[in-house]
C-alpha atoms as a PDB file:
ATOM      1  CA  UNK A   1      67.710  59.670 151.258  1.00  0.00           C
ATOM      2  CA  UNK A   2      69.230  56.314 151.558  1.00  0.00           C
ATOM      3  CA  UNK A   3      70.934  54.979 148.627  1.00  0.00           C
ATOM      4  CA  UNK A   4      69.081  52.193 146.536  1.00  0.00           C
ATOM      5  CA  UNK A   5      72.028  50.250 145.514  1.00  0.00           C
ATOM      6  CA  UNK A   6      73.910  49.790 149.292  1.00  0.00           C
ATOM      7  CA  UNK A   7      70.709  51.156 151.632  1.00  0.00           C
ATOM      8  CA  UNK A   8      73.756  53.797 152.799  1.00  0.00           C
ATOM      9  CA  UNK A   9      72.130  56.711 154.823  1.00  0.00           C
ATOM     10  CA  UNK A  10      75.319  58.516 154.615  1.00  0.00           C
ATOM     11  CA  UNK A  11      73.952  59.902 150.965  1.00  0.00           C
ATOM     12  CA  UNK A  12      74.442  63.617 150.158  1.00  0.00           C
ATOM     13  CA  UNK A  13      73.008  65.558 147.066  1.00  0.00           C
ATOM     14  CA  UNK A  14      76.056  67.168 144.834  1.00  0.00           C
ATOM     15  CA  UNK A  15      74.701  69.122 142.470  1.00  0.00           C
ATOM     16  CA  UNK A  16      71.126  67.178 140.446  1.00  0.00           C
ATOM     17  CA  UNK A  17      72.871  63.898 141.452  1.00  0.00           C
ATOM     18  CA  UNK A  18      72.629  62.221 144.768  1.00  0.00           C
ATOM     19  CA  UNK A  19      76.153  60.318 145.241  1.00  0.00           C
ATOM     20  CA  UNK A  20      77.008  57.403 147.969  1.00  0.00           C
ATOM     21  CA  UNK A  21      80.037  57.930 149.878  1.00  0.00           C
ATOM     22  CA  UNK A  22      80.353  54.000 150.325  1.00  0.00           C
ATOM     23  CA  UNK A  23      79.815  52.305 147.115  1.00  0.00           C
ATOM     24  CA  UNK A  24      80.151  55.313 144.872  1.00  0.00           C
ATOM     25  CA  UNK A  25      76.841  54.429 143.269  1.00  0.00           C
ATOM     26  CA  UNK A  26      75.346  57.828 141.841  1.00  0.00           C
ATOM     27  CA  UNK A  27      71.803  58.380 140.950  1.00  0.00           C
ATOM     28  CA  UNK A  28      69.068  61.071 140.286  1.00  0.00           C
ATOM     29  CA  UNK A  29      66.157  61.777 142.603  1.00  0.00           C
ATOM     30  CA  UNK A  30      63.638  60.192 140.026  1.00  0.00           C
ATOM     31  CA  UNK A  31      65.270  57.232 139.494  1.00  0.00           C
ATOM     32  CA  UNK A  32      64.636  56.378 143.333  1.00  0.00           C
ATOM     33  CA  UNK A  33      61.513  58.034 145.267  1.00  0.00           C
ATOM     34  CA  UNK A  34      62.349  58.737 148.925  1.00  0.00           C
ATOM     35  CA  UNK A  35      61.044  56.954 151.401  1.00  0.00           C
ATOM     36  CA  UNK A  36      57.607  58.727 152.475  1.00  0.00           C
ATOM     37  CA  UNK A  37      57.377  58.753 156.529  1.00  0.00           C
ATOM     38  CA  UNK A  38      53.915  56.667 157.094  1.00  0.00           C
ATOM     39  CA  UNK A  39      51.016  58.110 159.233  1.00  0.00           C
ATOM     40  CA  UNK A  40      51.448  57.812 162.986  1.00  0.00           C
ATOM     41  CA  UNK A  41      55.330  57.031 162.568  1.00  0.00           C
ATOM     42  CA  UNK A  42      56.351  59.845 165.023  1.00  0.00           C
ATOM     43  CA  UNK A  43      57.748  63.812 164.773  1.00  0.00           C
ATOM     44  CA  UNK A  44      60.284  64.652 162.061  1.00  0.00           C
ATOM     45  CA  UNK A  45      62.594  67.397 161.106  1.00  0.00           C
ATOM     46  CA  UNK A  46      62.962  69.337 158.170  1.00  0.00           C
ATOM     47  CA  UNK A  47      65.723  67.014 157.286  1.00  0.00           C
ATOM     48  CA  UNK A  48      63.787  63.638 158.219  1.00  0.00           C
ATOM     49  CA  UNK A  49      64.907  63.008 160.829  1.00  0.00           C
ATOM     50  CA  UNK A  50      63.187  60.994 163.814  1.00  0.00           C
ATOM     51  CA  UNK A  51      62.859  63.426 167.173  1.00  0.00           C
ATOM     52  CA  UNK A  52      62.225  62.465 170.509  1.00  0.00           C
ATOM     53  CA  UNK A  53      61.082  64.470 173.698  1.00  0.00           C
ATOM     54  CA  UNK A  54      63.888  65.289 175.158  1.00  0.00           C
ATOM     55  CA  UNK A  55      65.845  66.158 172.203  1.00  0.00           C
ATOM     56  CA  UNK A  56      67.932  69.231 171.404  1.00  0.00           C
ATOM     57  CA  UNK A  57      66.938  70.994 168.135  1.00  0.00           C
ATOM     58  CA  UNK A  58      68.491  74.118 165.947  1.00  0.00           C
ATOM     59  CA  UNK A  59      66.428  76.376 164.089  1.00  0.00           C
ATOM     60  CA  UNK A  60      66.771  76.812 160.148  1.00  0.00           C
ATOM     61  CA  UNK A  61      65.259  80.293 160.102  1.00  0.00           C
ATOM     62  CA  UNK A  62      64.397  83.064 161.543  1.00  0.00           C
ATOM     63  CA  UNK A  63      60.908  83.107 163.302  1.00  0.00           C
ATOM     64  CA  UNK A  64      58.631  85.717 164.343  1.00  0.00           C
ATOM     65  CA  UNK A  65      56.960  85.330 167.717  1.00  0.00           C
ATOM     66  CA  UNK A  66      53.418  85.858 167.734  1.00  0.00           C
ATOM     67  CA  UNK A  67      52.031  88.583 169.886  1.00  0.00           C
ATOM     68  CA  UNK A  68      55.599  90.149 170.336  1.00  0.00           C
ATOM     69  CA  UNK A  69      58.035  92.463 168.217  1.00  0.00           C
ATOM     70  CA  UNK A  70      60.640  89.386 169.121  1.00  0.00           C
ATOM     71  CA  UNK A  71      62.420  87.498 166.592  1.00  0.00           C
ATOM     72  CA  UNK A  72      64.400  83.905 167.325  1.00  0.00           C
ATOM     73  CA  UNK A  73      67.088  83.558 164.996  1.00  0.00           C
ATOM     74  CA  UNK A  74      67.966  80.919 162.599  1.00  0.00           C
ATOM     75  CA  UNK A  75      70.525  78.662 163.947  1.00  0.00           C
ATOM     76  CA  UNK A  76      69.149  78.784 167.250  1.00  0.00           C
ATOM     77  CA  UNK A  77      69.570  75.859 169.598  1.00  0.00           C
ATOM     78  CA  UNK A  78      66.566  74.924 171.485  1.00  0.00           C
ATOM     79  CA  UNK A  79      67.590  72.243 174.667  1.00  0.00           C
ATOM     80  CA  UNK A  80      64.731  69.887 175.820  1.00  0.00           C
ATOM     81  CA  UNK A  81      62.256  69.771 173.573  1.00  0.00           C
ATOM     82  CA  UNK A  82      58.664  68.452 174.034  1.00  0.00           C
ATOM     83  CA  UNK A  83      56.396  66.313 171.577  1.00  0.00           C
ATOM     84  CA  UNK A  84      53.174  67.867 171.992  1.00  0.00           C
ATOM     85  CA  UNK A  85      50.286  65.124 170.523  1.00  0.00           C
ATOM     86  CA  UNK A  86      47.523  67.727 170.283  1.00  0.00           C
ATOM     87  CA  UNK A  87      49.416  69.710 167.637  1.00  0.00           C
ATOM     88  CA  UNK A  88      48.374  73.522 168.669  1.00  0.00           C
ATOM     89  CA  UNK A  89      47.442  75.315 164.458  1.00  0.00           C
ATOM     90  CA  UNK A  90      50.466  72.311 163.273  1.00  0.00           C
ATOM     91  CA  UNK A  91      53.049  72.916 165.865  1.00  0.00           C
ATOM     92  CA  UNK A  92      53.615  70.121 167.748  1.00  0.00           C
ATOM     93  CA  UNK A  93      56.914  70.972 169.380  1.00  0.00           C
ATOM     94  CA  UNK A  94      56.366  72.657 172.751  1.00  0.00           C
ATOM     95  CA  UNK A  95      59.840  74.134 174.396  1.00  0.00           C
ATOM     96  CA  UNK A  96      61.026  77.070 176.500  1.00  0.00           C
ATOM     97  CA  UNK A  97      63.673  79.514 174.246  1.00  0.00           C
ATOM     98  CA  UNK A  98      66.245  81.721 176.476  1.00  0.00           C
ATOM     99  CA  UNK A  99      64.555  85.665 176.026  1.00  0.00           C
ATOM    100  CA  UNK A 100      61.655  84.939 174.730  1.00  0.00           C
ATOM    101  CA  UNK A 101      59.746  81.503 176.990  1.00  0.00           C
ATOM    102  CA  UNK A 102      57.643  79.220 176.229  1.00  0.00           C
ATOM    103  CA  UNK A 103      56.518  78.578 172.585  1.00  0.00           C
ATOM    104  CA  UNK A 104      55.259  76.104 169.753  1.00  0.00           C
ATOM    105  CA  UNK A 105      57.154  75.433 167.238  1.00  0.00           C
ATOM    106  CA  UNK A 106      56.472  73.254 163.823  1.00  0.00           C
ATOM    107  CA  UNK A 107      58.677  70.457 163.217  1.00  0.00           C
ATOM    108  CA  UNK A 108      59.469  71.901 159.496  1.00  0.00           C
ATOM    109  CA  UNK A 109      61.435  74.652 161.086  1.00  0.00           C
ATOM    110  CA  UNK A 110      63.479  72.578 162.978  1.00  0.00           C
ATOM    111  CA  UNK A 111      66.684  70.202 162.703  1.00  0.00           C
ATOM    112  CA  UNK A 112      68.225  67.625 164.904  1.00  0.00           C
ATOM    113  CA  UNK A 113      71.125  69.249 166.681  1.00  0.00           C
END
């Protein structure tokens, strides 16, 4: 969330308040709405952040694999990621994980590393 007095995006949430480390302005979430990603704007993470092909990603939990007894772990770094247009059942990350291959993953489940 960017702050609404400054535009800051170095904002951070302490406690119900979200506080600007650059102009000290603090303010609830109602008071400002944040900003909604439009339609067609590109991939983002859980965090909303903007990713790219080519990007390196970490997981924020652990997933089960579907079709095996495997497990990828949160916290998980995933090199070289691929945008996928054609979202396969809403993932439309497409990358290869070390033990376990090729997979989908949803964007949700993901932050920028």
């Amino acid at each position: 969330m960017k702050c609404p007095k400054c535009g800051s995006e170095y904002a951070y949430q302490d406690g119900a308040l979200w506080t600007c480390p650059e102009c000290a302005h603090e303010w609830n979430e109602a008071e400002a709405a944040p900003e909604a990603p439009a339609q067609g704007e590109g991939v983002r993470d859980a965090n909303g952040n903007l990713l790219a092909t080519g990007d390196t990603v970490s997981l924020i939990k652990d997933l089960k694999v579907k079709g095996s007894s495997s497990t990828v772990k949160s916290g998980a770094k995933v090199k070289n990621i691929r945008l996928v247009d054609d979202a396969v059942d809403g993932h439309n990350i497409s990358c290869k994980i070390d033990g376990i291959g090729a997979i989908y993953l949803k964007s949700e489940f993901v932050r920028k590393a």
